[in-house]
Protein backbone atom coordinates (compact mmCIF):
# COMPACT_ATOMS: atom_id res chain seq x y z
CA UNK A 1 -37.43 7.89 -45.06
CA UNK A 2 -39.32 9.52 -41.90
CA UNK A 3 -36.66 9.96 -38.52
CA UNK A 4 -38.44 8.91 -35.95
CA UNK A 5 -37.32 8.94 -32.19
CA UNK A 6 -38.35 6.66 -29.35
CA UNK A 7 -38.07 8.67 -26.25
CA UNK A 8 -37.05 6.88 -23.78
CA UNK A 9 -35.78 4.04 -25.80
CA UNK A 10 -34.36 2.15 -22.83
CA UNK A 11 -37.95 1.17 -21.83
CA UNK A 12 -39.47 -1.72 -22.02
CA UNK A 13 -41.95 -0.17 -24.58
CA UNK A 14 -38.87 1.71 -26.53
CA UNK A 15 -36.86 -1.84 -26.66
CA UNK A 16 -40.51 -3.41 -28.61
CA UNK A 17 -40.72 -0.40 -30.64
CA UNK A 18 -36.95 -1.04 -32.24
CA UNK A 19 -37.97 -4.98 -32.53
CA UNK A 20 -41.03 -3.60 -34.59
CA UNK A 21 -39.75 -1.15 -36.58
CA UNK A 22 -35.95 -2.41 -36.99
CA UNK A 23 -36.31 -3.68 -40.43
CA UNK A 24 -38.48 -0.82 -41.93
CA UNK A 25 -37.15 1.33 -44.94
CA UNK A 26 -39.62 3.93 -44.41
CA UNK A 27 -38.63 5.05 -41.09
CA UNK A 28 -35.27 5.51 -39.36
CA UNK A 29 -35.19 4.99 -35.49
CA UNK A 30 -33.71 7.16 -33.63
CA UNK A 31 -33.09 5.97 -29.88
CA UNK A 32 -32.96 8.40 -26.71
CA UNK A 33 -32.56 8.49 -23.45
CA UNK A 34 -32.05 10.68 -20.39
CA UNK A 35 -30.39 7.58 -18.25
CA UNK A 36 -27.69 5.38 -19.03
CA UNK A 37 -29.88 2.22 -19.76
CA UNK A 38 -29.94 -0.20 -22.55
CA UNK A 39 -31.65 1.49 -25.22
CA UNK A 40 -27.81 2.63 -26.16
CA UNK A 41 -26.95 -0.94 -26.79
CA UNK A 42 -29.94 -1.80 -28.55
CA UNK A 43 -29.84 1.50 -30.61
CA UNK A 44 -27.31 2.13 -33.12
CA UNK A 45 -28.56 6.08 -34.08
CA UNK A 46 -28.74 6.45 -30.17
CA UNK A 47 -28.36 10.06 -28.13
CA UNK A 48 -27.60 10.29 -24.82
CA UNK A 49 -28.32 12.58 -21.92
CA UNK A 50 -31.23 14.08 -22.48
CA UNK A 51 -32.77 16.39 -19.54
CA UNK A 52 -35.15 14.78 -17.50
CA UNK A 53 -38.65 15.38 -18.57
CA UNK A 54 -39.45 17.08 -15.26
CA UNK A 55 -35.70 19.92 -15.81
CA UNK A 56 -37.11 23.13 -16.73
CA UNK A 57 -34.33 22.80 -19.85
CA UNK A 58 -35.76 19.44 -21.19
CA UNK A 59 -38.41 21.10 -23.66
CA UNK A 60 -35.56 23.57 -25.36
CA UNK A 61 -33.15 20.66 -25.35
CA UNK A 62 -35.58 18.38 -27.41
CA UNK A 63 -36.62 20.62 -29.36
CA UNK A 64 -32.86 21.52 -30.65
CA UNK A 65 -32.22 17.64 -30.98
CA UNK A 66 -35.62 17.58 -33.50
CA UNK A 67 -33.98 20.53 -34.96
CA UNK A 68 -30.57 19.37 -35.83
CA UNK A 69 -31.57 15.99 -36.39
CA UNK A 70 -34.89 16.51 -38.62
CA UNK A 71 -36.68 14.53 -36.58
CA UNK A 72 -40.12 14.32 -38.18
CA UNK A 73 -41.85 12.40 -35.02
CA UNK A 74 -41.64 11.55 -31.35
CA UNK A 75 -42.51 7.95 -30.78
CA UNK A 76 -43.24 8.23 -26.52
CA UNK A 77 -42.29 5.16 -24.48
CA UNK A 78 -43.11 5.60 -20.98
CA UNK A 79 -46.86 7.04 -19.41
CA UNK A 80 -45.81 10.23 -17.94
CA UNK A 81 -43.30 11.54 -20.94
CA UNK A 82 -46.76 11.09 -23.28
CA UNK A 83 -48.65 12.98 -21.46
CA UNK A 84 -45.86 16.23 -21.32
CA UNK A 85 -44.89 15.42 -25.31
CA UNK A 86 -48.62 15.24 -26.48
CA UNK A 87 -49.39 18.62 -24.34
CA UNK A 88 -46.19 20.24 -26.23
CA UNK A 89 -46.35 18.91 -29.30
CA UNK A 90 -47.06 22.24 -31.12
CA UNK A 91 -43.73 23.88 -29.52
CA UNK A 92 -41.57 20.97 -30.35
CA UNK A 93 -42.59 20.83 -33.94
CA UNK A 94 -43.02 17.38 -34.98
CA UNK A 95 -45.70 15.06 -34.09
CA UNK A 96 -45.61 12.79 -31.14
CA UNK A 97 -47.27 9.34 -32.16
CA UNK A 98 -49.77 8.62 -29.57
CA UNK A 99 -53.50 9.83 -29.01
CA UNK A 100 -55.00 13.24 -28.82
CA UNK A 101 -54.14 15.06 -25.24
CA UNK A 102 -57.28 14.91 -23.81
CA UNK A 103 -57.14 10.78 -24.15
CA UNK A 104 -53.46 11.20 -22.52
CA UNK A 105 -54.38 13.53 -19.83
CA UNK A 106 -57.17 10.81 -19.27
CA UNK A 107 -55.19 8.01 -19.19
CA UNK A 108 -52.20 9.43 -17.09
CA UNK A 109 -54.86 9.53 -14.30
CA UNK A 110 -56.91 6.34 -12.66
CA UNK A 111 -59.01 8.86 -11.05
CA UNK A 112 -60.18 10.51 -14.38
CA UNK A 113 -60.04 7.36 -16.19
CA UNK A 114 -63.06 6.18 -13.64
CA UNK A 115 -65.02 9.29 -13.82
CA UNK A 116 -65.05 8.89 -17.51
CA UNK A 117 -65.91 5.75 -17.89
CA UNK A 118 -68.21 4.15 -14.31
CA UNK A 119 -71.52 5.22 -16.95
CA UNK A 120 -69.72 2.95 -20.00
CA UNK A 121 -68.04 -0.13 -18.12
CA UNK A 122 -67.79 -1.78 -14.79
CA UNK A 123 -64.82 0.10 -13.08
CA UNK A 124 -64.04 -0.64 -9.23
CA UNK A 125 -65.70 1.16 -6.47
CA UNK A 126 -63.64 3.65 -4.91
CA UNK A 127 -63.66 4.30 -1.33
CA UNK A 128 -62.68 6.55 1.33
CA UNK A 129 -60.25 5.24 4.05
CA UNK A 130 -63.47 6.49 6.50
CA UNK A 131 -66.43 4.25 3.99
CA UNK A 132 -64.35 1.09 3.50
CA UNK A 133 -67.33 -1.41 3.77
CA UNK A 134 -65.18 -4.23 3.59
CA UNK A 135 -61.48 -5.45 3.40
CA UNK A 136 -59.16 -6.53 1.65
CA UNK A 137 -59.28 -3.16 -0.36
CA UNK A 138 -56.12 -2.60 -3.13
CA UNK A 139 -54.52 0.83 -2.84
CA UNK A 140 -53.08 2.00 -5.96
CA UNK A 141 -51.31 5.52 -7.01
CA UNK A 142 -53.60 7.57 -8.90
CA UNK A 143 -50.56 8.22 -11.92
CA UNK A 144 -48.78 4.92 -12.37
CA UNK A 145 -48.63 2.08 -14.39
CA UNK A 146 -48.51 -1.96 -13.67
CA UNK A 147 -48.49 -3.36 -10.24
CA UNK A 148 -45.86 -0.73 -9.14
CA UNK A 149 -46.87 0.89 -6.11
CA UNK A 150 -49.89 -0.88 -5.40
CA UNK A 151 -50.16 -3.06 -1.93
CA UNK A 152 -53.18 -5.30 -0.76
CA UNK A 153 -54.58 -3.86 2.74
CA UNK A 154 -56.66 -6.12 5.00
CA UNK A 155 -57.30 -3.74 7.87
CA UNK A 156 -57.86 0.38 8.95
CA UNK A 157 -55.13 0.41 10.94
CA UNK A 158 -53.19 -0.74 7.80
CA UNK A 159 -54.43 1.94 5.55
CA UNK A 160 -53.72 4.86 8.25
CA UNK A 161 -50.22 3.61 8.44
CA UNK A 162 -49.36 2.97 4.70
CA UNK A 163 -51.42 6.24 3.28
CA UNK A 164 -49.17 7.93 6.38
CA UNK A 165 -45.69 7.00 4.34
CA UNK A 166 -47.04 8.23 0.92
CA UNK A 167 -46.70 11.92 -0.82
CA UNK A 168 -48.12 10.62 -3.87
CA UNK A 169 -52.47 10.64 -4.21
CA UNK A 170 -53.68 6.97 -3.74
CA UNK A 171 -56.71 5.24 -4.80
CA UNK A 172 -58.30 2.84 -1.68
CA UNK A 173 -60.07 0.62 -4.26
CA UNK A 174 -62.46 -2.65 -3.85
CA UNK A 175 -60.10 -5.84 -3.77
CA UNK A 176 -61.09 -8.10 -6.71
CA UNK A 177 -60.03 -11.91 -6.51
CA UNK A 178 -60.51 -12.76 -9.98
CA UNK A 179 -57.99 -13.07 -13.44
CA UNK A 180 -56.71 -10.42 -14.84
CA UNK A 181 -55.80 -9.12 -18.54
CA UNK A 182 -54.53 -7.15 -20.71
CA UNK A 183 -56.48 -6.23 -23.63
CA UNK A 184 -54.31 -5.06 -26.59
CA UNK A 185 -56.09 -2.84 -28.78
CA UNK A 186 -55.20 -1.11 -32.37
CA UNK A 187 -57.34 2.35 -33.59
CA UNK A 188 -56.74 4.57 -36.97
CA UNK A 189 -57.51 8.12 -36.81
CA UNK A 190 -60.56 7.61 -38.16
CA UNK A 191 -61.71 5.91 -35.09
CA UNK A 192 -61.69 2.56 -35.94
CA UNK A 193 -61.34 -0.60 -33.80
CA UNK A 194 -59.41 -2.45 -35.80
CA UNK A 195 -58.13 -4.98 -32.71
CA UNK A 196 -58.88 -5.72 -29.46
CA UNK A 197 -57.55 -9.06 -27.98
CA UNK A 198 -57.06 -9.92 -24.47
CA UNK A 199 -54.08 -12.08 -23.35
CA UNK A 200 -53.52 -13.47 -20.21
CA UNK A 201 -50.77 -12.51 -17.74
CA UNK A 202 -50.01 -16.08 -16.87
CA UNK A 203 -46.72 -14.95 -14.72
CA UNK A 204 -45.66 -11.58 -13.49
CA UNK A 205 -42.65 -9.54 -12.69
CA UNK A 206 -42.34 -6.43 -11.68
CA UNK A 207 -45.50 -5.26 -12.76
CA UNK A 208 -44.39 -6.79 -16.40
CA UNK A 209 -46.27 -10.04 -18.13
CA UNK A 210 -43.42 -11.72 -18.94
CA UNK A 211 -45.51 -14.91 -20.42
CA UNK A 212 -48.64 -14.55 -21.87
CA UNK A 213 -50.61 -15.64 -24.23
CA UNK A 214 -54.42 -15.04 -26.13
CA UNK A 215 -57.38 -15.93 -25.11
CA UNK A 216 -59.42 -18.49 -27.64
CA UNK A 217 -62.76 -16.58 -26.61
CA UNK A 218 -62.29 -12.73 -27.61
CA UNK A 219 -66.03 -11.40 -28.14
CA UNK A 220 -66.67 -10.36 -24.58
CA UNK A 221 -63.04 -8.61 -24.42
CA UNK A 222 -63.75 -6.90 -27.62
CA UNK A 223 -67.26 -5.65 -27.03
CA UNK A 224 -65.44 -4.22 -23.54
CA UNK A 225 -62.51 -2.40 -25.60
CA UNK A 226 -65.26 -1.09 -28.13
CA UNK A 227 -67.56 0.48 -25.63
CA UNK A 228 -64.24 2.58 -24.33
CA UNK A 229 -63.39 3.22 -28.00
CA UNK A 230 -66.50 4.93 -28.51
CA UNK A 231 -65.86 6.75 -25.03
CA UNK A 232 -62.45 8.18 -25.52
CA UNK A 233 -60.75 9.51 -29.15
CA UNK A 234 -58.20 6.58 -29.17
CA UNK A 235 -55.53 6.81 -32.02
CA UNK A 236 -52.74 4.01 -32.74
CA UNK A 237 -51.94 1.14 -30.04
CA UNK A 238 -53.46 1.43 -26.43
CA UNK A 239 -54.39 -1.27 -24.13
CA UNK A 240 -56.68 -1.62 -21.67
CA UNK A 241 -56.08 -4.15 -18.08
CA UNK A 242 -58.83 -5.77 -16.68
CA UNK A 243 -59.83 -8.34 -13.90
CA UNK A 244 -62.76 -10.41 -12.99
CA UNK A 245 -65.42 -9.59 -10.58
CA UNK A 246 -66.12 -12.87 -8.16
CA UNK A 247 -69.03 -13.19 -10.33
CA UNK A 248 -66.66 -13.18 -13.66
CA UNK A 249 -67.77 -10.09 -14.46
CA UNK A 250 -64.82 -7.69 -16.32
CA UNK A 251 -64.08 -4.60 -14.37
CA UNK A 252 -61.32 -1.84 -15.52
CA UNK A 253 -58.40 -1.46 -13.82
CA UNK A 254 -56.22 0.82 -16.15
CA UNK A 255 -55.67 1.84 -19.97
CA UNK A 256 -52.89 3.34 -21.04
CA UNK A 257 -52.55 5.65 -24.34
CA UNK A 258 -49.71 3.07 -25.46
CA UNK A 259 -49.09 -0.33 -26.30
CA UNK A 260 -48.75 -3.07 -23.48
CA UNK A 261 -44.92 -3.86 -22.39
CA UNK A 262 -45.75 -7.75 -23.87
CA UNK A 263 -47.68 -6.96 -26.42
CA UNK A 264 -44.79 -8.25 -28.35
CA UNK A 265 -46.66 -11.53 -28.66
CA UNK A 266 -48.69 -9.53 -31.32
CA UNK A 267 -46.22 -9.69 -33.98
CA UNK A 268 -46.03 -13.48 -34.44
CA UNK A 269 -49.89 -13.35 -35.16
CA UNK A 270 -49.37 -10.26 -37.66
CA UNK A 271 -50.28 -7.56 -35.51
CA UNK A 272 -47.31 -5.00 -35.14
CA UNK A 273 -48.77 -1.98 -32.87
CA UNK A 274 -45.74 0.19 -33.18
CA UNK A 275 -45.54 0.29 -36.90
CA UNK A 276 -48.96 0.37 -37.13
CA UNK A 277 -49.02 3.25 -35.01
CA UNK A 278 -46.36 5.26 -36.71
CA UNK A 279 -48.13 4.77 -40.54
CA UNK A 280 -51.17 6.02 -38.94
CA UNK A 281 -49.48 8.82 -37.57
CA UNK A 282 -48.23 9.97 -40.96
CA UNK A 283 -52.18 9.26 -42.15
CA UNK A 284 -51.14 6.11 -44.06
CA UNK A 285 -54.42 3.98 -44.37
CA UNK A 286 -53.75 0.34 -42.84
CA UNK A 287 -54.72 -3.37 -42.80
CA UNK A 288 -53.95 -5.65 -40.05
CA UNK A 289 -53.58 -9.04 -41.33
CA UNK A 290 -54.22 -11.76 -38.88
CA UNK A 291 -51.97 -15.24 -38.44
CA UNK A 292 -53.89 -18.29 -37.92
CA UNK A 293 -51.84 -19.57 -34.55
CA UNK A 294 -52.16 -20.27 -31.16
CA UNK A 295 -48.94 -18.27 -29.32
CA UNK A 296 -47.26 -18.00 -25.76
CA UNK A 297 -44.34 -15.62 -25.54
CA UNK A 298 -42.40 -15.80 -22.51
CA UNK A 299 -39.28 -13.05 -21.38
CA UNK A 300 -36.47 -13.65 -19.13
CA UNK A 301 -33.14 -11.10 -18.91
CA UNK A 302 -31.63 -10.66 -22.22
CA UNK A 303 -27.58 -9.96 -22.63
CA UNK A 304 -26.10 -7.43 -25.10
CA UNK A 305 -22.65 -6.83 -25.05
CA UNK A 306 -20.57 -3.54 -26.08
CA UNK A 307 -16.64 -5.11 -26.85
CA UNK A 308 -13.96 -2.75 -28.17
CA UNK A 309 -12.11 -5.54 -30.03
CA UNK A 310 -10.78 -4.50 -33.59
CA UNK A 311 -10.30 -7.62 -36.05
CA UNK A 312 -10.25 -7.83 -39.49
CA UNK A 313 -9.99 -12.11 -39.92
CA UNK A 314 -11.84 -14.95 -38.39
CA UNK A 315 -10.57 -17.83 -38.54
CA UNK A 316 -12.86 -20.53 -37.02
CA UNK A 317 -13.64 -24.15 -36.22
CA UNK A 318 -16.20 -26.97 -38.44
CA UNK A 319 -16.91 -29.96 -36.21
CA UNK A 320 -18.97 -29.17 -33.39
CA UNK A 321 -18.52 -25.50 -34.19
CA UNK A 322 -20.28 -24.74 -37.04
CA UNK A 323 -21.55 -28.21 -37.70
CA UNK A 324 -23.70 -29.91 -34.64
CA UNK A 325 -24.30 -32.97 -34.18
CA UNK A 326 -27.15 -35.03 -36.59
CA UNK A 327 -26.03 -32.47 -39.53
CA UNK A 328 -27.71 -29.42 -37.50
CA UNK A 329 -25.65 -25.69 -38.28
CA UNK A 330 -25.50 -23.90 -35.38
CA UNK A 331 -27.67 -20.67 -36.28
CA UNK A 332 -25.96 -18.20 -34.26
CA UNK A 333 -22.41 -18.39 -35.34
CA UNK A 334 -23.58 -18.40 -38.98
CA UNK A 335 -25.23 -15.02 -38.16
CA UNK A 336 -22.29 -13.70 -37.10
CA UNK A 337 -19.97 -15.16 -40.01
CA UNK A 338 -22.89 -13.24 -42.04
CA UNK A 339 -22.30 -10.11 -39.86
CA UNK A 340 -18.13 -10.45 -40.96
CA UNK A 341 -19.18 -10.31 -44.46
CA UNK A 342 -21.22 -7.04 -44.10
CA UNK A 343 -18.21 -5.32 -42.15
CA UNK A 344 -15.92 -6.93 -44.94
CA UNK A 345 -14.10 -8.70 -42.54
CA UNK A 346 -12.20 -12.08 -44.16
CA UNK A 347 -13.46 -15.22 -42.81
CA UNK A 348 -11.67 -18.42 -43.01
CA UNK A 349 -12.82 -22.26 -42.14
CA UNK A 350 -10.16 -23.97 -40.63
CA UNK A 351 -10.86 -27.53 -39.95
CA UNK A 352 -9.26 -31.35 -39.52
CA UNK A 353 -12.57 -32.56 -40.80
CA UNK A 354 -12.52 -36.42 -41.37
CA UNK A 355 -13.79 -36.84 -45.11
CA UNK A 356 -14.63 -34.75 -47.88
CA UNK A 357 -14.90 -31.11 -46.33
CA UNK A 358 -16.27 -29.68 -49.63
CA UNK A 359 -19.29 -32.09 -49.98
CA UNK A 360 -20.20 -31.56 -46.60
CA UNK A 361 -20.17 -27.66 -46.85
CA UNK A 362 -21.98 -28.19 -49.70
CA UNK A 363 -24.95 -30.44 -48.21
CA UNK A 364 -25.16 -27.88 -45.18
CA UNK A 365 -25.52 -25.19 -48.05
CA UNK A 366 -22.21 -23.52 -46.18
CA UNK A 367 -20.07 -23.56 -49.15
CA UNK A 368 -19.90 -19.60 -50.15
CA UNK A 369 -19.44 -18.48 -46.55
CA UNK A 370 -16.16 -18.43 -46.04
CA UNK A 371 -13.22 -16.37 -48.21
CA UNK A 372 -10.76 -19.21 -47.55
CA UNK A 373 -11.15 -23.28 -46.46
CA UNK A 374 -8.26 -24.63 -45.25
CA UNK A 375 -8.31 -28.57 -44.59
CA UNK A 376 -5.29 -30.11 -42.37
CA UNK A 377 -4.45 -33.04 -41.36
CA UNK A 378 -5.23 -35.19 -37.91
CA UNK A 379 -1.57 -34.06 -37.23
CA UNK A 380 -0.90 -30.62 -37.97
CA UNK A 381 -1.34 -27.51 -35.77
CA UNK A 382 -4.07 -25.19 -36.66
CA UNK A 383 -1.54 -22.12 -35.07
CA UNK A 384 0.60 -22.77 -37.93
CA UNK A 385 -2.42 -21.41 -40.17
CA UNK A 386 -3.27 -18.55 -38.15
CA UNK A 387 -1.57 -15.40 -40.29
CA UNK A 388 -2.64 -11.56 -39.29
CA UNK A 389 -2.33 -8.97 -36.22
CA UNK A 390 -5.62 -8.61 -35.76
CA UNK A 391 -6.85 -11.63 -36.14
CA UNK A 392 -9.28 -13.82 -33.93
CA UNK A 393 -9.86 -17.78 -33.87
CA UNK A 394 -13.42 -19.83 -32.85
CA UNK A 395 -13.12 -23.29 -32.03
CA UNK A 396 -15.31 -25.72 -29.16
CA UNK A 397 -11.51 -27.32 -28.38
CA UNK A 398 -10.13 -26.19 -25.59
CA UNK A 399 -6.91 -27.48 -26.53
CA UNK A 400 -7.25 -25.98 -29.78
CA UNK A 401 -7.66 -22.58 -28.45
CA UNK A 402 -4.72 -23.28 -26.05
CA UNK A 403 -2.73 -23.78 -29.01
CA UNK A 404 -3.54 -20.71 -30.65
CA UNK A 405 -3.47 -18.30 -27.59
CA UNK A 406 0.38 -19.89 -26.59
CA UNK A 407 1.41 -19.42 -30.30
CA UNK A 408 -0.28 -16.75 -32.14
CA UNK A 409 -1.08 -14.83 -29.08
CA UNK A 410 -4.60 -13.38 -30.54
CA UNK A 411 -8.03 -13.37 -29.03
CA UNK A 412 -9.39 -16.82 -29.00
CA UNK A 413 -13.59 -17.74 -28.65
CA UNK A 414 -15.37 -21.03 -27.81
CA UNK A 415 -18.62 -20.75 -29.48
CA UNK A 416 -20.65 -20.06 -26.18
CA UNK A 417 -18.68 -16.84 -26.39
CA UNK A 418 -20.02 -15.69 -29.97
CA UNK A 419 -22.66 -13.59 -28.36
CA UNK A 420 -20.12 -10.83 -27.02
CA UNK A 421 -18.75 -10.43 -31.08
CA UNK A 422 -22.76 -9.99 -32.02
CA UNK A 423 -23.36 -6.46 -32.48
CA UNK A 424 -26.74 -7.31 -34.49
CA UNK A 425 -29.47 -7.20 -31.80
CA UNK A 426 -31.86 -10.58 -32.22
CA UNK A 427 -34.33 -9.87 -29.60
């Protein structure tokens, strides 16, 4: 098994790459980070306080942590760390799974990324704040990523004053009106194009598509991607955003050396950049096998919770706990009951259930879960079952729980609460 570390992990890019790669037994993650963020929730081989890429001391420091950890790659997860990794990557010793440097140092800059390619694709015309031959123009930072930064100008007097505020080199660029996308492309080291779809960014935040989906007509996105794969020496996932001219036309507006921060939406159609890109790394030859299906993904705030409560038996709830209503078993508690048996923690069903308990564990397919099922009656107290010091009760009663917390005096859930007792990360 390879060690692999996602540097930084808290990213949105380092938080897809432990999605992707989670459930791999050839490669062990490795999450870290130099900020307090929530790669060291999501992480569970996670190291913390790492120099800032831009301290004189963050080279020798990495290099000790691929030292003492055998770290065999570096998996980079944010724009500017790729470029410094790739352009080190001899003095750290281990490879860093992304493209050649010249392709980084290309990427990293809009500026270069024009020059390159205004002969190969439509890119936008780039003015002077003393040519501008018509407004709106879009100013942009010549290093950056996403719509951070960037500002729509409609006037001179505008561009004086907002060029005026900034230290950072800015590109004054034509204004295009059209939609924009992200194409999400896939290259092996021998230079193949093996995809290249475009999805829409049907809502934004933060610079971030947080739902989009594929476009059913790829061939004029792909023959785009494929003349800049022939351009620049692409290797593993990169992505390219473009936006239509007023005429339709596609004109460049960024690639990155990287996959896309929703490229996520990949996976459910069989295309999983990250692993992809660390087999080609270690010169594995791959396939990409394509799902049939139409997909939208769509990302809000997710919640993971670090709780430093010590049990060692669950005792929890049936009716409208475990079981739903219309026979439906509620998912997310069985995970966790699943998550007690791997930390060999004893669970136990305790339920008043009104008719035969055992046949309808046994149509749910519950039966083996539990260690113990205790059935009482309509009259008796479920804190008279409750036996252990550290032990913790689940039920949707609130006068259950009441019972149990006045009596027993130990930690007491509703199943809304589950989540915080989750320490396996779904998302």
């Amino acid at each position: 098994m390879k060690n692999v570390m996602v540097f930084p992990c808290g990213s949105e890019i380092g938080l897809e790459i432990r999605r992707s790669v989670k459930f791999s037994t050839y490669f062990h993650l490795i999450g870290a980070s130099s900020v307090h963020d929530h790669g060291e929730y999501a992480y569970d081989d996670y190291i913390g306080d790492v120099p800032q890429i831009h301290d004189e001391n963050f080279l020798p420091a990495l290099k000790e942590i691929i030292c003492e950890r055998n770290i065999d790659a570096i998996y980079p997860a944010m724009d500017s760390v790729i470029a410094v990794l790739k352009k080190n990557e001899e003095y750290l010793g281990c490879k860093v799974i992304t493209s050649c440097q010249e392709t980084t140092a290309i990427c990293l800059s809009k500026r270069k990324t024009y020059e390159k390619l205004k002969d190969i694709v439509r890119v936008p015309v780039v003015y002077t704040k003393e040519n501008i031959r018509e407004y709106p123009v879009f100013a942009k930072p010549t290093i950056g990523y996403g719509a951070r930064g960037t500002k729509k100008i409609d006037s001179y007097v505008e561009v004086e004053s907002f060029l005026r505020e900034k230290d950072e080199e800015y590109l004054l660029l034509e204004y295009l009106s059209g939609q924009e996308y992200t194409i999400d492309c896939f290259t092996d080291r021998h230079g193949e194009l093996h995809f290249a779809s475009a999805r829409c960014r049907n809502r934004i935040r933060n610079g971030i598509s947080v739902n989009t989906s594929y476009e059913d007509d790829q061939k004029r996105f792909f023959a785009f991607a494929s003349k800049i794969n022939d351009a620049i020496a692409f290797r593993g996932a990169w992505f390219v955003q473009v936006k239509e001219t007023s005429s339709g036309e596609l004109c460049l507006l960024e690639i990155a050396a990287r996959f896309g921060g929703s490229s996520g939406v990949a996976r459910a159609i069989g295309v999983n950049f990250a692993l992809l890109s660390i087999f080609d790394a270690f010169d594995y030859d791959v396939r990409i096998l394509l799902n049939d299906c139409k997909v939208v993904m769509d990302r809000a705030l997710n919640c993971r919770y670090r709780c430093d409560l010590v049990y060692d038996i669950v005792f929890i709830d049936y009716d409208d706990c475990i079981k739903l209503g219309d026979n439906k078993v509620n998912a997310l508690l069985v995970s966790f009951l699943f998550q007690c048996r791997n930390s060999n923690i004893k669970v136990v069903l305790l339920s008043r259930h009104d008719g035969d308990l055992y046949e309808n564990l046994k149509s749910l397919r519950l039966l083996d879960i539990f260690d113990e099922v205790i059935h009482i009656t309509k009259d008796e107290k479920k804190s008279d079952y409750i036996c252990g010091e550290k032990a913790i009760f689940i039920d949707d009663s609130y006068a259950e729980r009441c019972d149990v917390k006045d009596n027993c005096g130990i930690p007491v859930f509703a199943p809304d609460d589950v989540d915080v007792l989750l320490k396996v990360n779904f998302t």
